[in-house]
C-alpha atoms as a PDB file:
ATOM      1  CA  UNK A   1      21.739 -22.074 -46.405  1.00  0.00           C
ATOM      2  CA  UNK A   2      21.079 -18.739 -45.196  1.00  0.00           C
ATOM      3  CA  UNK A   3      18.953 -16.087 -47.028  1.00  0.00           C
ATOM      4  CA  UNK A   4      21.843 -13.764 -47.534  1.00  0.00           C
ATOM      5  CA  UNK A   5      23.309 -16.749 -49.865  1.00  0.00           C
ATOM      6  CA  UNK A   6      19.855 -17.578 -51.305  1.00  0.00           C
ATOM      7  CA  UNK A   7      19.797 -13.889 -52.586  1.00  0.00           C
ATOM      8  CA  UNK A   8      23.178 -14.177 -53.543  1.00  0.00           C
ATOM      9  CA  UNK A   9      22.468 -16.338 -55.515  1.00  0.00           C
ATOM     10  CA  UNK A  10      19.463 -14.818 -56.979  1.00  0.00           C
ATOM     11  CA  UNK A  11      21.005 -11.751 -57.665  1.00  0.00           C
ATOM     12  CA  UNK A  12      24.138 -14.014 -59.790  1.00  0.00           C
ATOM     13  CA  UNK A  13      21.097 -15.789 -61.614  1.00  0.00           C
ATOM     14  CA  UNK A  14      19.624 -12.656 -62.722  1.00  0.00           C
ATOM     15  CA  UNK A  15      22.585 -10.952 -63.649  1.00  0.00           C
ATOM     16  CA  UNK A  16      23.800 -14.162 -65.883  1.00  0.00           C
ATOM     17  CA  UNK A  17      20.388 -14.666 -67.693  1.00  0.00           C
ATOM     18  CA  UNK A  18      20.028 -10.804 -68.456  1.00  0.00           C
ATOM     19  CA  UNK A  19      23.669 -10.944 -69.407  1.00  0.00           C
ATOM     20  CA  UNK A  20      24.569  -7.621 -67.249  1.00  0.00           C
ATOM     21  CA  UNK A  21      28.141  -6.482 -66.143  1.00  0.00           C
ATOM     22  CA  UNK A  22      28.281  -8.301 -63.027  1.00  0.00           C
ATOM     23  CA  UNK A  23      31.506  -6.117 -61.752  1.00  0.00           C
ATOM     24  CA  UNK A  24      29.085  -3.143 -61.760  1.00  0.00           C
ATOM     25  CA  UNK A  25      26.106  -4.876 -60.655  1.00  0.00           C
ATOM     26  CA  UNK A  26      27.142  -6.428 -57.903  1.00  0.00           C
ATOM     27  CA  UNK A  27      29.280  -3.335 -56.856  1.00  0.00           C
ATOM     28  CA  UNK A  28      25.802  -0.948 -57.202  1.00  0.00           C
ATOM     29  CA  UNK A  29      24.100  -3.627 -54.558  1.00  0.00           C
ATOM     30  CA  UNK A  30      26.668  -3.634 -52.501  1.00  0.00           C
ATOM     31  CA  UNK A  31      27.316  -0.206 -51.878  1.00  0.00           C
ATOM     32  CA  UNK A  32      23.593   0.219 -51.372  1.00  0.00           C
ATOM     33  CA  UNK A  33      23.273  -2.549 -48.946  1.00  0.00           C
ATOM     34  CA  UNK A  34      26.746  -2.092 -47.187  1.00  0.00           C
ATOM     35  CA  UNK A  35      27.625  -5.910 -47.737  1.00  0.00           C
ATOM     36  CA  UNK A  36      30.168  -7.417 -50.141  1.00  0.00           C
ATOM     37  CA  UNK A  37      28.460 -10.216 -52.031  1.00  0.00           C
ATOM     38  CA  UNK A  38      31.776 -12.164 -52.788  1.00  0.00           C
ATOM     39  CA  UNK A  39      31.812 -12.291 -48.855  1.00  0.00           C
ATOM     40  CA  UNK A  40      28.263 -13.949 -48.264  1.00  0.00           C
ATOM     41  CA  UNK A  41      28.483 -17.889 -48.097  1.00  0.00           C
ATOM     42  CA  UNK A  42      25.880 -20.763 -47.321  1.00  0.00           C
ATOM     43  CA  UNK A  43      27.379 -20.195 -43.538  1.00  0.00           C
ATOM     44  CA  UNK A  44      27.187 -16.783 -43.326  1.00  0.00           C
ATOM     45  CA  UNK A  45      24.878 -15.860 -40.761  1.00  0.00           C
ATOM     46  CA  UNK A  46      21.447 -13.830 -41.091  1.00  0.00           C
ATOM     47  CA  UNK A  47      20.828 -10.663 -39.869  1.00  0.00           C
ATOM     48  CA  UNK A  48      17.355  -9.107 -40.164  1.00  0.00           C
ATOM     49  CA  UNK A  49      18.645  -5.917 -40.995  1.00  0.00           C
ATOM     50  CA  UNK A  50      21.131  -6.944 -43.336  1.00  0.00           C
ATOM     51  CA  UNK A  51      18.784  -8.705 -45.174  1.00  0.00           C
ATOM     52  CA  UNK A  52      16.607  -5.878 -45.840  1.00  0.00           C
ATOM     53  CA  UNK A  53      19.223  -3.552 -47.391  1.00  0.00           C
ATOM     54  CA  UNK A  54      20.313  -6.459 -49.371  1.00  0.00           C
ATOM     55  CA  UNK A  55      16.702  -7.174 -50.760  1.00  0.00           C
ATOM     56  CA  UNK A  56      16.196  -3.035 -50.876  1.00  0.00           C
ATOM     57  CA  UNK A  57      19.535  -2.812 -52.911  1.00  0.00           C
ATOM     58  CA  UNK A  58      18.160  -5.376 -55.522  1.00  0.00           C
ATOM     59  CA  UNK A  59      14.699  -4.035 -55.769  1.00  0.00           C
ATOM     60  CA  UNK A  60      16.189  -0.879 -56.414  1.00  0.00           C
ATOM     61  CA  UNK A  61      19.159  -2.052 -58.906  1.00  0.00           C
ATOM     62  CA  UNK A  62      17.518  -4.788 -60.429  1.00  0.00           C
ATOM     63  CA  UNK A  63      13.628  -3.881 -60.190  1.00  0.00           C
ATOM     64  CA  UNK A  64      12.874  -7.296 -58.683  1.00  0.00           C
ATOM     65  CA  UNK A  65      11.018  -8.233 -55.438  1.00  0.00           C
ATOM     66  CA  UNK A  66      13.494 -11.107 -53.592  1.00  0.00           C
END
């Protein structure tokens, strides 16, 4: 899997065990990181930079370190 999925992932886990909106969630990180989390999968390739706005975007939304 790539890390994109693997915070993916993290970010669904958090979201259903703190029992947020996910619609509004997800839409906050992704127009903070410029990526579309319904479009990451396990094959979705990493990209340095990409995965720094994504982990930026949750720190920021979420107040977790990924």
């Amino acid at each position: 899997m790539s890390q994109l999925y693997d915070l993916r992932l993290l970010i669904e886990s958090k979201i259903k065990a703190d029992g947020l909106d996910a619609m509004k969630v997800k839409g906050q990180i992704g127009l903070r990181s410029g990526r579309v989390l319904a479009l990451i999968s396990p094959s979705t390739p990493d990209d340095p930079t990409a995965v720094s706005k994504l982990k930026q975007a949750v720190k920021e939304v979420l107040q977790i370190d990924a």
